[in-house]
PDB file of N, CA and C in Angstrom:
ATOM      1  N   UNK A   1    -160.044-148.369 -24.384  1.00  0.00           N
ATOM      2  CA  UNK A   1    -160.979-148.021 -23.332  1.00  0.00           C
ATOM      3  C   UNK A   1    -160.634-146.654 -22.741  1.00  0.00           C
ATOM      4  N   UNK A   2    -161.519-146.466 -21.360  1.00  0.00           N
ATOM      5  CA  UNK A   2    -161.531-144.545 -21.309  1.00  0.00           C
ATOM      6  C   UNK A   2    -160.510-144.605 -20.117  1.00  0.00           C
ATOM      7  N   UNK A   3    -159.394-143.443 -20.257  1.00  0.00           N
ATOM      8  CA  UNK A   3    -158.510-143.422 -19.288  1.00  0.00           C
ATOM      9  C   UNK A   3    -159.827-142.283 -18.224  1.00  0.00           C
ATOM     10  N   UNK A   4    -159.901-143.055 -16.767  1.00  0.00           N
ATOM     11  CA  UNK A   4    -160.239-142.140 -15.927  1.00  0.00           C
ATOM     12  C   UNK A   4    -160.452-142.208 -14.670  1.00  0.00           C
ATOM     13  N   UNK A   5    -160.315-141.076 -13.854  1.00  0.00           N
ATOM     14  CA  UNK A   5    -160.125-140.679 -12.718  1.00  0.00           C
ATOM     15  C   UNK A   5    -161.258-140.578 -11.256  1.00  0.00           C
ATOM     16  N   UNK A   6    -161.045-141.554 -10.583  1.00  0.00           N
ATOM     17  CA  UNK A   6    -161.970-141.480  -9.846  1.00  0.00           C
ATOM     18  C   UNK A   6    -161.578-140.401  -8.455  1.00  0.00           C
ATOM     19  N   UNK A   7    -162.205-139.267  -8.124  1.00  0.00           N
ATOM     20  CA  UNK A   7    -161.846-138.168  -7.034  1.00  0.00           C
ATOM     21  C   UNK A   7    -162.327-139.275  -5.797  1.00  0.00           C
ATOM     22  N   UNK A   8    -161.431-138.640  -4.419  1.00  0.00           N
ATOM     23  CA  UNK A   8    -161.709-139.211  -3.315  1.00  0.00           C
ATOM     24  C   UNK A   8    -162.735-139.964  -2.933  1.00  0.00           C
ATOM     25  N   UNK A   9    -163.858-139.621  -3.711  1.00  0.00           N
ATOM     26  CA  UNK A   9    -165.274-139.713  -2.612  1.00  0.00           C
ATOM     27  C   UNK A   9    -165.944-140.754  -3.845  1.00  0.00           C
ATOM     28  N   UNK A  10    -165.299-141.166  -4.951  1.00  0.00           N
ATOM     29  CA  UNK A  10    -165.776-142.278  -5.855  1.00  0.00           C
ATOM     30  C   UNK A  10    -165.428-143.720  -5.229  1.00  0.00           C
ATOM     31  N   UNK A  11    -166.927-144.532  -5.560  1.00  0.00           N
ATOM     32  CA  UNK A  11    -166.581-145.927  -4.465  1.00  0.00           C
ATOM     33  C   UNK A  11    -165.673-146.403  -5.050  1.00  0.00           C
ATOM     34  N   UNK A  12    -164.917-147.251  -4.611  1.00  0.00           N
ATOM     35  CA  UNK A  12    -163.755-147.944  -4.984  1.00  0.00           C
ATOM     36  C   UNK A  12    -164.596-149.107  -5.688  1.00  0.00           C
ATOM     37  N   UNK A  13    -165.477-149.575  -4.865  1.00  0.00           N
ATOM     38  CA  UNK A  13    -166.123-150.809  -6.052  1.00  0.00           C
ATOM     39  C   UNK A  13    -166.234-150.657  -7.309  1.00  0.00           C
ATOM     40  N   UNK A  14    -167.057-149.294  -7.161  1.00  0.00           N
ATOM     41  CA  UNK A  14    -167.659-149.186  -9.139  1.00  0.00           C
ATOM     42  C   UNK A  14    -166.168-148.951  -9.924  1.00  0.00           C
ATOM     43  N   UNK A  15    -165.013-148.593  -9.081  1.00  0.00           N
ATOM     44  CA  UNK A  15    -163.469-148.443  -9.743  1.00  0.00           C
ATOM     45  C   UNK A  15    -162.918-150.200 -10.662  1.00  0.00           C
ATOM     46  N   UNK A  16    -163.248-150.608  -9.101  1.00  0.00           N
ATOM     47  CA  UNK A  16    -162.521-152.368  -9.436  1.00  0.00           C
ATOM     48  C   UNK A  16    -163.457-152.679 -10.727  1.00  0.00           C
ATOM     49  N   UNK A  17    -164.841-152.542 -10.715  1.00  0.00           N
ATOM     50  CA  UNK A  17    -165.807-153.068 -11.429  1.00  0.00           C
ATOM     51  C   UNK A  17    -165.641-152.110 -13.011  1.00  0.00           C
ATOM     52  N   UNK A  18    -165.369-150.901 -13.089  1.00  0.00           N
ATOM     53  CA  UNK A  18    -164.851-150.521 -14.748  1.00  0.00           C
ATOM     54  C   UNK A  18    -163.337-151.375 -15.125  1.00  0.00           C
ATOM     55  N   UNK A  19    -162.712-151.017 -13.629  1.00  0.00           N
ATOM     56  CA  UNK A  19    -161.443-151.982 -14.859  1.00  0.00           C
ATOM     57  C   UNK A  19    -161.632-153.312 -14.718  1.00  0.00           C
ATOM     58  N   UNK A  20    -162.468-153.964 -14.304  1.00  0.00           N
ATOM     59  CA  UNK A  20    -163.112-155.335 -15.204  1.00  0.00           C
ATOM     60  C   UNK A  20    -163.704-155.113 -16.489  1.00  0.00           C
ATOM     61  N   UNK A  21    -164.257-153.925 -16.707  1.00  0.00           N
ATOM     62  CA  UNK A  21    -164.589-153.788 -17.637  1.00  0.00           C
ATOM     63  C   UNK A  21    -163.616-153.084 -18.894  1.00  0.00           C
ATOM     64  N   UNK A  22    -162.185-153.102 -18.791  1.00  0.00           N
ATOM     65  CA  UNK A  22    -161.497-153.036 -19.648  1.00  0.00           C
ATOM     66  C   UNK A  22    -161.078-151.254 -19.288  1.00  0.00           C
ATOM     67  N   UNK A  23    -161.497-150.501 -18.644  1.00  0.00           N
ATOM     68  CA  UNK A  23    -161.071-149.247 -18.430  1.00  0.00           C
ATOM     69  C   UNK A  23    -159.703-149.330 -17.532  1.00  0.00           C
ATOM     70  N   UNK A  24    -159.036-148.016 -17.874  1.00  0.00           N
ATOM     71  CA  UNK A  24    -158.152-147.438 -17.279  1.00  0.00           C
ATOM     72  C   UNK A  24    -158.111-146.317 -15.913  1.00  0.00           C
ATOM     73  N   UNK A  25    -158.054-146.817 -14.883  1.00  0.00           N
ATOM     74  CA  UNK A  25    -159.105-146.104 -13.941  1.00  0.00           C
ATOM     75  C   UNK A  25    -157.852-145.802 -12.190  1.00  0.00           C
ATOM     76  N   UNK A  26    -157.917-144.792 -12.539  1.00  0.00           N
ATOM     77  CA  UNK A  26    -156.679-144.175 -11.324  1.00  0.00           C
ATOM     78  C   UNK A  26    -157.386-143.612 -10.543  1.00  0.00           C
ATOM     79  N   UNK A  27    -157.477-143.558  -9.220  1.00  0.00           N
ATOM     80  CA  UNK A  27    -158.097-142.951  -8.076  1.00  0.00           C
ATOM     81  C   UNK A  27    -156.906-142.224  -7.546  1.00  0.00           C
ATOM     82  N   UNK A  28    -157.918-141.194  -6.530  1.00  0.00           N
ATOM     83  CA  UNK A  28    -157.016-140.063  -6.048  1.00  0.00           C
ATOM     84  C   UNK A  28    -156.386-140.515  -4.634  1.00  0.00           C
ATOM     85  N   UNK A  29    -157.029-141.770  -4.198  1.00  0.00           N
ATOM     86  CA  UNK A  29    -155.901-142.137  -3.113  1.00  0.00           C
ATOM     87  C   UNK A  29    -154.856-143.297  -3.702  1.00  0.00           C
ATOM     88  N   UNK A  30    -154.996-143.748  -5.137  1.00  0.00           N
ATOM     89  CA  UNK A  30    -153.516-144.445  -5.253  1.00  0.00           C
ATOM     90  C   UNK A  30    -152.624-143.042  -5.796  1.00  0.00           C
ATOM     91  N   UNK A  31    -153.227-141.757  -6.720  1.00  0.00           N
ATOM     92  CA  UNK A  31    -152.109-141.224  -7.136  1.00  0.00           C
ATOM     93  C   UNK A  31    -151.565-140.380  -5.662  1.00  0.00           C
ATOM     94  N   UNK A  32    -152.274-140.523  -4.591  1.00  0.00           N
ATOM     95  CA  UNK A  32    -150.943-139.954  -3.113  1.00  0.00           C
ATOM     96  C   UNK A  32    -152.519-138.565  -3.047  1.00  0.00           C
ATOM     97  N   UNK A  33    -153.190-138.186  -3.632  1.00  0.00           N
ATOM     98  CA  UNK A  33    -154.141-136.844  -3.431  1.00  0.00           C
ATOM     99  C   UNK A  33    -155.655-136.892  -2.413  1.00  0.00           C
ATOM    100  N   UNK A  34    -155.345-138.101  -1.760  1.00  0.00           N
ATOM    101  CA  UNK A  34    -156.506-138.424  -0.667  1.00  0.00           C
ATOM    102  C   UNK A  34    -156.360-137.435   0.363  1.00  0.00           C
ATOM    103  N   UNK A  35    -157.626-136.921   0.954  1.00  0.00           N
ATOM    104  CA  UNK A  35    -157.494-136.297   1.917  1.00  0.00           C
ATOM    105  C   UNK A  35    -157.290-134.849   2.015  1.00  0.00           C
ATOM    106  N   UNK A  36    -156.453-134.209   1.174  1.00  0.00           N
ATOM    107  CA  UNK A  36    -155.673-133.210   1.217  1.00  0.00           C
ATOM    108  C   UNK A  36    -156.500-131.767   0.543  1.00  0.00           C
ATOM    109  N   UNK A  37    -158.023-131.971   0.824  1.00  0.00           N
ATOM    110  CA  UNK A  37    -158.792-131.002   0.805  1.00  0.00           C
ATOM    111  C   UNK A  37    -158.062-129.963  -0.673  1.00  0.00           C
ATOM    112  N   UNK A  38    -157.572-130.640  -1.497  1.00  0.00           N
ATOM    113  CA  UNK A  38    -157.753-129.843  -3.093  1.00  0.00           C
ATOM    114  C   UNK A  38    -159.031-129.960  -3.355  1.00  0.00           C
ATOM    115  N   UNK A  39    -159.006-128.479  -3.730  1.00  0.00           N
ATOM    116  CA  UNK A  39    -160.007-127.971  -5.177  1.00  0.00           C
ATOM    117  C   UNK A  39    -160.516-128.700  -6.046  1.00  0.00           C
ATOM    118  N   UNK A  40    -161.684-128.753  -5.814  1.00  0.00           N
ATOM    119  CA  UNK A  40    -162.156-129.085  -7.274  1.00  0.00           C
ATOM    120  C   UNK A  40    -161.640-129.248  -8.813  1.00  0.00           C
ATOM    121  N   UNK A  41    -161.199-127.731  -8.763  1.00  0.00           N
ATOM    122  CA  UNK A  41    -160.671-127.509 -10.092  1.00  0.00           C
ATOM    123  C   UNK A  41    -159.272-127.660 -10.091  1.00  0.00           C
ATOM    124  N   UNK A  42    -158.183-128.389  -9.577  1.00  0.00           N
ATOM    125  CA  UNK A  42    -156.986-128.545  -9.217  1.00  0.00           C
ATOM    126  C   UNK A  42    -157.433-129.944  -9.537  1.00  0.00           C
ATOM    127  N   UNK A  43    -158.124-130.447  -8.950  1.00  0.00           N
ATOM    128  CA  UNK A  43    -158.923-132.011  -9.448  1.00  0.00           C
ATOM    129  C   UNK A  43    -158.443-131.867 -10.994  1.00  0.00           C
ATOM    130  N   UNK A  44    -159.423-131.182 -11.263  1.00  0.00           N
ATOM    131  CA  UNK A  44    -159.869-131.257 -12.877  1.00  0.00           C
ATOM    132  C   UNK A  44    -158.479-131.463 -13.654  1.00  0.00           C
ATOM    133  N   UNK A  45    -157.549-130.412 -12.925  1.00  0.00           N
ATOM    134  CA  UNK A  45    -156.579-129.723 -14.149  1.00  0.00           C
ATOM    135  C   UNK A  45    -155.189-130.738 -13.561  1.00  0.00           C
ATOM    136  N   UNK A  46    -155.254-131.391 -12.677  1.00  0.00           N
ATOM    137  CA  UNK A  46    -154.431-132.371 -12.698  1.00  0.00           C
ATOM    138  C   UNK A  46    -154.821-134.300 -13.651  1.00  0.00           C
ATOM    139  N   UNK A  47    -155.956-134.042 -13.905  1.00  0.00           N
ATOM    140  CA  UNK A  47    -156.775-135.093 -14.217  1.00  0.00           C
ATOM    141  C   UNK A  47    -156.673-135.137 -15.774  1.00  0.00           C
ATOM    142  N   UNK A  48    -156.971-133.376 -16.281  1.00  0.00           N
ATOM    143  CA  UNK A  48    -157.063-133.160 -17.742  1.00  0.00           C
ATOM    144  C   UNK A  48    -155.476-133.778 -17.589  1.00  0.00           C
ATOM    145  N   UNK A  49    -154.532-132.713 -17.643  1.00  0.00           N
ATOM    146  CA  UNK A  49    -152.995-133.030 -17.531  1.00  0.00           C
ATOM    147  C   UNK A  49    -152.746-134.533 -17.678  1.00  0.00           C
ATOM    148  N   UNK A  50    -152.850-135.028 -16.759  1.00  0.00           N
ATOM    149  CA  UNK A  50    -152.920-136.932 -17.192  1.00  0.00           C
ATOM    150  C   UNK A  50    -154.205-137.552 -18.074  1.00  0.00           C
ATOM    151  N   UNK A  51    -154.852-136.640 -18.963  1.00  0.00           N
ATOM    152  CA  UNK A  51    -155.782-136.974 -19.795  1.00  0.00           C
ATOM    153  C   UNK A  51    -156.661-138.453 -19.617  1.00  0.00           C
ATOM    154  N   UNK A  52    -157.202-137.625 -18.360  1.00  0.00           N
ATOM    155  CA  UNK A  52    -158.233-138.783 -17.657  1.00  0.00           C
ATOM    156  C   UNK A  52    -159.695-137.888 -17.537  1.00  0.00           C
ATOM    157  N   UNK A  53    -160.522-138.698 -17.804  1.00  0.00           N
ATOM    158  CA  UNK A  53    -161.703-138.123 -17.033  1.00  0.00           C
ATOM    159  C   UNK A  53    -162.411-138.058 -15.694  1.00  0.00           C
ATOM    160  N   UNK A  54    -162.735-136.898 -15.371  1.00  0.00           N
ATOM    161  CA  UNK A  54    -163.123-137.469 -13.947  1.00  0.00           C
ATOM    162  C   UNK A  54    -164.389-138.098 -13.366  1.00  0.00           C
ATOM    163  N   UNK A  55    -164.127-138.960 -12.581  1.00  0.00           N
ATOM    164  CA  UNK A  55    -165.720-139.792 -12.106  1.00  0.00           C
ATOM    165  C   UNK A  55    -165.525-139.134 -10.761  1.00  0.00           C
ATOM    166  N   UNK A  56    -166.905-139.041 -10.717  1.00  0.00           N
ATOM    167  CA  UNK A  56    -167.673-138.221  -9.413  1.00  0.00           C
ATOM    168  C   UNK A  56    -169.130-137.750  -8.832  1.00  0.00           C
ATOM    169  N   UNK A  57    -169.100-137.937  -7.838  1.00  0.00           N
ATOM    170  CA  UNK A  57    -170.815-137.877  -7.240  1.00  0.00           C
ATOM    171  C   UNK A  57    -170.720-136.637  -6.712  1.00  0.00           C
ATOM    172  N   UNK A  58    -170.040-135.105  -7.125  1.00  0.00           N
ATOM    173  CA  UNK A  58    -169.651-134.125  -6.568  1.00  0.00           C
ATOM    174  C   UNK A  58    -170.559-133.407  -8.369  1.00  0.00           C
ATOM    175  N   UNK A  59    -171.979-133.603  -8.119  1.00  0.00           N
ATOM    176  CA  UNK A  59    -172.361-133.593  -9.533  1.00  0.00           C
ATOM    177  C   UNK A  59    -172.246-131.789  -9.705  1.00  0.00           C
ATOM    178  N   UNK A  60    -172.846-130.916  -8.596  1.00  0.00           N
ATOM    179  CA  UNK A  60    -173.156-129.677  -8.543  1.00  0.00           C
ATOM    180  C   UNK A  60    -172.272-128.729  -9.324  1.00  0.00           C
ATOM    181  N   UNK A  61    -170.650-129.036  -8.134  1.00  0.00           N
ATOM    182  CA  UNK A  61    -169.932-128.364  -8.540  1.00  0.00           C
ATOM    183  C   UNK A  61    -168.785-128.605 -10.003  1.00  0.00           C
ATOM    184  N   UNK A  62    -168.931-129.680 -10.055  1.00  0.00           N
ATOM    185  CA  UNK A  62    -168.288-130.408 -11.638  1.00  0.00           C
ATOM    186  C   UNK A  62    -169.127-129.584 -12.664  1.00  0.00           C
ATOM    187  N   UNK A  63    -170.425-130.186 -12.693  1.00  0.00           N
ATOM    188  CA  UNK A  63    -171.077-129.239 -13.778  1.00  0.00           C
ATOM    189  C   UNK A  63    -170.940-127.760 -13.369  1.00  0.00           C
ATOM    190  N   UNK A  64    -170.513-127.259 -12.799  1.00  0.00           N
ATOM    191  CA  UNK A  64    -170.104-125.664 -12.407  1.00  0.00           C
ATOM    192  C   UNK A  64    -169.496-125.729 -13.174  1.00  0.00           C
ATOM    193  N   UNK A  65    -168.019-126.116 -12.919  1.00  0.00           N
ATOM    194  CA  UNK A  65    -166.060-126.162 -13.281  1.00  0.00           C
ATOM    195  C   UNK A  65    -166.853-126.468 -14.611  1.00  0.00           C
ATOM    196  N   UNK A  66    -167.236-127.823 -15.585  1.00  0.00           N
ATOM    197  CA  UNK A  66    -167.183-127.408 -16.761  1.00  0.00           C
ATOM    198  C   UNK A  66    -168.140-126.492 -17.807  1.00  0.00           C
ATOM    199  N   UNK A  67    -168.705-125.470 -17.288  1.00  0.00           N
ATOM    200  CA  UNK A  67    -169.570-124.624 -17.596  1.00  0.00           C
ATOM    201  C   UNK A  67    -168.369-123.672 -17.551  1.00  0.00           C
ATOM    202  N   UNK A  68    -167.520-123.454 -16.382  1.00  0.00           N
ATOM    203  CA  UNK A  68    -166.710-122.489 -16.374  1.00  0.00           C
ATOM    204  C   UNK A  68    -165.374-122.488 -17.005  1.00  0.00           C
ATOM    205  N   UNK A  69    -165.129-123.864 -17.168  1.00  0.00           N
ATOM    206  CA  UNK A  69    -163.568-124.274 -18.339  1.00  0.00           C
ATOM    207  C   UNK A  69    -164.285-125.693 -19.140  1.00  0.00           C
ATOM    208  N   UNK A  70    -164.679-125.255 -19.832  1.00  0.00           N
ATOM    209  CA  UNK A  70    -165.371-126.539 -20.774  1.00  0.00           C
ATOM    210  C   UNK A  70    -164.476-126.965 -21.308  1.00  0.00           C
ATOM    211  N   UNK A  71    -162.895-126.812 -21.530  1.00  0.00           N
ATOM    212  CA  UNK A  71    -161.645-127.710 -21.981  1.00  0.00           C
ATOM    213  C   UNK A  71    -160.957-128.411 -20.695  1.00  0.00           C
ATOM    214  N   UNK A  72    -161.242-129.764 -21.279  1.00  0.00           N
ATOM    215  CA  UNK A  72    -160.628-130.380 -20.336  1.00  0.00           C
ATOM    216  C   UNK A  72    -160.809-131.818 -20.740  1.00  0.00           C
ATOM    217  N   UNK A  73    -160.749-133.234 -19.838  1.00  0.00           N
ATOM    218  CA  UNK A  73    -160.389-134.456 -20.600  1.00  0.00           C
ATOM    219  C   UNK A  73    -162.137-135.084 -20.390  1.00  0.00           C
ATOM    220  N   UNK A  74    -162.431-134.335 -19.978  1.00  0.00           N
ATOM    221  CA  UNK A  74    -164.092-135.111 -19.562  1.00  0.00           C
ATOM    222  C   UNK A  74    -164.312-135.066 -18.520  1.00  0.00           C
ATOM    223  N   UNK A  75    -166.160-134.528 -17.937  1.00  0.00           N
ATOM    224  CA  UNK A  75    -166.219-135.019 -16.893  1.00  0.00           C
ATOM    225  C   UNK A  75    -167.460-136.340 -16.793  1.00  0.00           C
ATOM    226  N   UNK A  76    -167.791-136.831 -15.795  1.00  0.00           N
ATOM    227  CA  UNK A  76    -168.565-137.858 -15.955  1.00  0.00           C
ATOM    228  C   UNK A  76    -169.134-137.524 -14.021  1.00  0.00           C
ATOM    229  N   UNK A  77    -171.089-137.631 -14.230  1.00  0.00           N
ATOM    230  CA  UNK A  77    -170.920-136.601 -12.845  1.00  0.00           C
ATOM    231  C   UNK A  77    -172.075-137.650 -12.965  1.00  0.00           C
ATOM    232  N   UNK A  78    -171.803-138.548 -11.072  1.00  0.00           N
ATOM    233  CA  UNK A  78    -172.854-139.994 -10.937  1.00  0.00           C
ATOM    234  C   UNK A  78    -173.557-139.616 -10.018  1.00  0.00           C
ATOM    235  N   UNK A  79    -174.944-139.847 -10.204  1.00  0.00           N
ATOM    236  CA  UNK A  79    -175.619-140.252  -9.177  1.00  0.00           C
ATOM    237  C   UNK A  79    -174.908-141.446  -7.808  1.00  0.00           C
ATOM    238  N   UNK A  80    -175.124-141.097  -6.688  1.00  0.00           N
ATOM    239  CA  UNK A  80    -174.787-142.510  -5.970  1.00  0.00           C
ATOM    240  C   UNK A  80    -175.847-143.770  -6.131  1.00  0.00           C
ATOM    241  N   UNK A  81    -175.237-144.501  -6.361  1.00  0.00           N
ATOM    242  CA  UNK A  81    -175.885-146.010  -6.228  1.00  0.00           C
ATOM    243  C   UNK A  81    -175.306-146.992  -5.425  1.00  0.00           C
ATOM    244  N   UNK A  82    -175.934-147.244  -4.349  1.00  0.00           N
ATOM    245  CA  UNK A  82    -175.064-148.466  -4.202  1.00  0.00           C
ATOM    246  C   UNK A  82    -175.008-150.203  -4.805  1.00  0.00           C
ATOM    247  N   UNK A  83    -175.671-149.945  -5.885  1.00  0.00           N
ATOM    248  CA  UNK A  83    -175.321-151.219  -6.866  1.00  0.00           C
ATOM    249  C   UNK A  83    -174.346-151.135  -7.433  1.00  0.00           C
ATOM    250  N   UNK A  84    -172.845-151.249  -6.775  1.00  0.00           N
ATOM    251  CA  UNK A  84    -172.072-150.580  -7.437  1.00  0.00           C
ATOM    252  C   UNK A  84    -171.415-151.034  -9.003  1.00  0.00           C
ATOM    253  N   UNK A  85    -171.894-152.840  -9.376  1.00  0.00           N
ATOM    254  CA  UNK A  85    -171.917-153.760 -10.780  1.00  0.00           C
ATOM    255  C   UNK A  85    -172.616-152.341 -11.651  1.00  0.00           C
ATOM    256  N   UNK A  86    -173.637-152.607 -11.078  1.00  0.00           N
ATOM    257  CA  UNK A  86    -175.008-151.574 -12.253  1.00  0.00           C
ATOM    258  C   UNK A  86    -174.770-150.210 -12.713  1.00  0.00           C
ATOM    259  N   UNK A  87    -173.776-149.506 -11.831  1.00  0.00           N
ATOM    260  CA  UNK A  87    -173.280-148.152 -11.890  1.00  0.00           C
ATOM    261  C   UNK A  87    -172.044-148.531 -12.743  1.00  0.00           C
ATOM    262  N   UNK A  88    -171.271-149.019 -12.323  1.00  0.00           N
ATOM    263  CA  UNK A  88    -169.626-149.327 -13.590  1.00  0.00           C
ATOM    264  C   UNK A  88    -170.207-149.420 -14.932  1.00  0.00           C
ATOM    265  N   UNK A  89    -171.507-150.513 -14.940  1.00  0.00           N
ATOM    266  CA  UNK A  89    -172.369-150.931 -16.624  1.00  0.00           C
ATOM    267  C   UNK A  89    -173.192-149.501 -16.934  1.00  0.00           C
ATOM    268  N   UNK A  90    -173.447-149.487 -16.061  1.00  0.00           N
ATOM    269  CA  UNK A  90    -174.171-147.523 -16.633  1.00  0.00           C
ATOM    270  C   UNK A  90    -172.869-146.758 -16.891  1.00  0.00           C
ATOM    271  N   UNK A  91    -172.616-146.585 -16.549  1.00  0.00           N
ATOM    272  CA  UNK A  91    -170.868-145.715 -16.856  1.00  0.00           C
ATOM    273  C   UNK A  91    -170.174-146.291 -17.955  1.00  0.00           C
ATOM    274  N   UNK A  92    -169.708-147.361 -18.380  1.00  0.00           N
ATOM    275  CA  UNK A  92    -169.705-147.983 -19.603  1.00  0.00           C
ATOM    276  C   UNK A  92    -170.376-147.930 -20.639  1.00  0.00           C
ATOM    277  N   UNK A  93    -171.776-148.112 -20.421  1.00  0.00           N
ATOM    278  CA  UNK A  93    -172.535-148.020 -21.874  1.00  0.00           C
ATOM    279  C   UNK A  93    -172.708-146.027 -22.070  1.00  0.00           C
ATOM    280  N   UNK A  94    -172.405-145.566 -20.967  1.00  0.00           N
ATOM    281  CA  UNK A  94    -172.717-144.147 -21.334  1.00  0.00           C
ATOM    282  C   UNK A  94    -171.421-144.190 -22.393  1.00  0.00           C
ATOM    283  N   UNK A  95    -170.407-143.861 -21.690  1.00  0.00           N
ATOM    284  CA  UNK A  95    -168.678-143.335 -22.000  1.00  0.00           C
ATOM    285  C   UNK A  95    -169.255-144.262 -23.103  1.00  0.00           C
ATOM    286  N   UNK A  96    -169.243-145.221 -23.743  1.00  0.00           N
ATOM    287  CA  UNK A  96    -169.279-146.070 -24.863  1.00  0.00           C
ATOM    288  C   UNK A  96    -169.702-145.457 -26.567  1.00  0.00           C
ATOM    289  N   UNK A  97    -170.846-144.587 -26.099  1.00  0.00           N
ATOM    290  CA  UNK A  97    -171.495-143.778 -26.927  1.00  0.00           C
ATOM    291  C   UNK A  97    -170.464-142.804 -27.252  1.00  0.00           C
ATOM    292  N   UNK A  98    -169.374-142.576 -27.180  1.00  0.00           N
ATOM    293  CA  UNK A  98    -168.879-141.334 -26.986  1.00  0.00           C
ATOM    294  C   UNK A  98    -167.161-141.628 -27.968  1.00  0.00           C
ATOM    295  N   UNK A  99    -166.630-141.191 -29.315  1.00  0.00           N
ATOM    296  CA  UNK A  99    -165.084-141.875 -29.762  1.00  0.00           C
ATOM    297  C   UNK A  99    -164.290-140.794 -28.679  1.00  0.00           C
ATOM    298  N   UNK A 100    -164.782-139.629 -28.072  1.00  0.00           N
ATOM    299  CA  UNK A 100    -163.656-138.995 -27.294  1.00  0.00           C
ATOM    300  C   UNK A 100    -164.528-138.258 -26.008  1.00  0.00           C
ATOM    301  N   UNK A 101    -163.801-138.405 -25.533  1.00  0.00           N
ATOM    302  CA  UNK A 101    -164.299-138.270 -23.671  1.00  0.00           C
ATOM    303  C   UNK A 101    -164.570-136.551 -23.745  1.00  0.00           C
ATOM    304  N   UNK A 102    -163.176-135.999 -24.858  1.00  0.00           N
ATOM    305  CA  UNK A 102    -162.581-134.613 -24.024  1.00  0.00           C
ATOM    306  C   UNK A 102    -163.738-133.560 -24.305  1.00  0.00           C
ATOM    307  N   UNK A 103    -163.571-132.761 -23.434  1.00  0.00           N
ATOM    308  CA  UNK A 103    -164.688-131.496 -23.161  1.00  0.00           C
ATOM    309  C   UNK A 103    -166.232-132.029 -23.090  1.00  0.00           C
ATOM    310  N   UNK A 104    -166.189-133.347 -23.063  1.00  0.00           N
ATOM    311  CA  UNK A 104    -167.924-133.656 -22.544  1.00  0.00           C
ATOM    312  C   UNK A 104    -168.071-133.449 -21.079  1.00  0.00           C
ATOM    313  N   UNK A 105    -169.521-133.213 -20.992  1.00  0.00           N
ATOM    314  CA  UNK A 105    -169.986-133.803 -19.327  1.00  0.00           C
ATOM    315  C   UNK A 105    -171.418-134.517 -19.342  1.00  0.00           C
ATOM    316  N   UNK A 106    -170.753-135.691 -19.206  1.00  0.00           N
ATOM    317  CA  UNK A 106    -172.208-136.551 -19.153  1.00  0.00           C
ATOM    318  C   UNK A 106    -172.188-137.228 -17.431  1.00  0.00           C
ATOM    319  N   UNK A 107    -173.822-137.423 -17.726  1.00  0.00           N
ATOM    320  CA  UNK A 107    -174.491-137.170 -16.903  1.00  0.00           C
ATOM    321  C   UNK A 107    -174.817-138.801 -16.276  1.00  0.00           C
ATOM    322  N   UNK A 108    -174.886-139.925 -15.522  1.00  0.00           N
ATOM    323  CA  UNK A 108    -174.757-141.161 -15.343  1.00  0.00           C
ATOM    324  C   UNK A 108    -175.836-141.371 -14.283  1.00  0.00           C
ATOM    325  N   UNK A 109    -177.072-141.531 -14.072  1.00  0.00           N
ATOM    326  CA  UNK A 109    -178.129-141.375 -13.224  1.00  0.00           C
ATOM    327  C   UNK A 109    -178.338-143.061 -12.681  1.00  0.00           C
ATOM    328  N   UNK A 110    -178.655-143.188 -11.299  1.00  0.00           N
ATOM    329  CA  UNK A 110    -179.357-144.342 -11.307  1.00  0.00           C
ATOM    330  C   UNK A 110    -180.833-144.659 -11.508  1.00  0.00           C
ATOM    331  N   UNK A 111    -181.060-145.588 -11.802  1.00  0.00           N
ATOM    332  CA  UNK A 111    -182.628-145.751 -12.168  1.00  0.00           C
ATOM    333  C   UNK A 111    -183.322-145.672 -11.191  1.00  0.00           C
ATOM    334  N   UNK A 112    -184.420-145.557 -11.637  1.00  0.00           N
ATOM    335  CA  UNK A 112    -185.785-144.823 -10.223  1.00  0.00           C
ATOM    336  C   UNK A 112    -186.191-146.267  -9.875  1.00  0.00           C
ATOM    337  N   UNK A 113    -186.632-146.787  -9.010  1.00  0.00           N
ATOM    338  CA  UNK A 113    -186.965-147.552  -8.203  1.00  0.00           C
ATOM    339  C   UNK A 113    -188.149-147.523  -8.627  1.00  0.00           C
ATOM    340  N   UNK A 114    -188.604-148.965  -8.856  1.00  0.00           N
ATOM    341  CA  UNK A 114    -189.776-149.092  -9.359  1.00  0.00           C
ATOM    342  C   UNK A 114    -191.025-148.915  -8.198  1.00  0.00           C
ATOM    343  N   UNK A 115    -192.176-148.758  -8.181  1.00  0.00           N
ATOM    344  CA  UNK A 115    -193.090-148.406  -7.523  1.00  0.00           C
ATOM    345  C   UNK A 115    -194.445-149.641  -7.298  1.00  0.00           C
ATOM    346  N   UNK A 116    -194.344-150.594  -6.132  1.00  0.00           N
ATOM    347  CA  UNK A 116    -194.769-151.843  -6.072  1.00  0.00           C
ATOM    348  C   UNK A 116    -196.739-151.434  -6.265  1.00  0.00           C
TER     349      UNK A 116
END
């Protein structure tokens, strides 16, 4: 399964809910990096370094960083949802499609709300 990194501002639910789903999934307030107003790209390059990908609703500037260093372990850039089951299974079947994470950036959208 995909080693990866959820930055500060990733819900902790959709975290618990991939490693039910068999992922390997480190957040930035268990590795001690909560709070402490790092960079983006200090994100990235501590994340590549532990060859994780990063999960994040920080879609703008991610797709910046890998436009601007397209080597790296993956990024993975979410829409917010708060279904947070439905978002881990969207994030799964995406990453799934994929035998290696590194230098992608895919894109994990929630679905449009149907129209009564």
């Amino acid at each position: 399964m995909a080693r990866l990194y959820g930055d500060e501002n990733f819900p902790y639910p959709v975290v618990l809910a991939l490693r039910r789903l068999g992922h390997d999934v480190l957040t930035a307030q268990e590795a001690g990096k909560a709070g402490q107003k790092i960079q983006d790209a200090v994100v990235l390059a501590d994340a590549t370094a532990d060859g994780r990908a990063i999960l994040t609703h920080n879609r703008k500037d991610f797709i910046h960083l890998h436009n601007q260093q397209p080597n790296h372990s993956g990024i993975i850039v979410c829409t917010i949802d708060l279904d947070f089951e439905g978002a881990a299974n969207r994030i799964d079947t995406e990453i799934r499609l994929y035998l290696e994470l590194t230098n992608r950036l895919i894109r994990v959208n929630r679905p449009r709300a149907e129209r009564a």
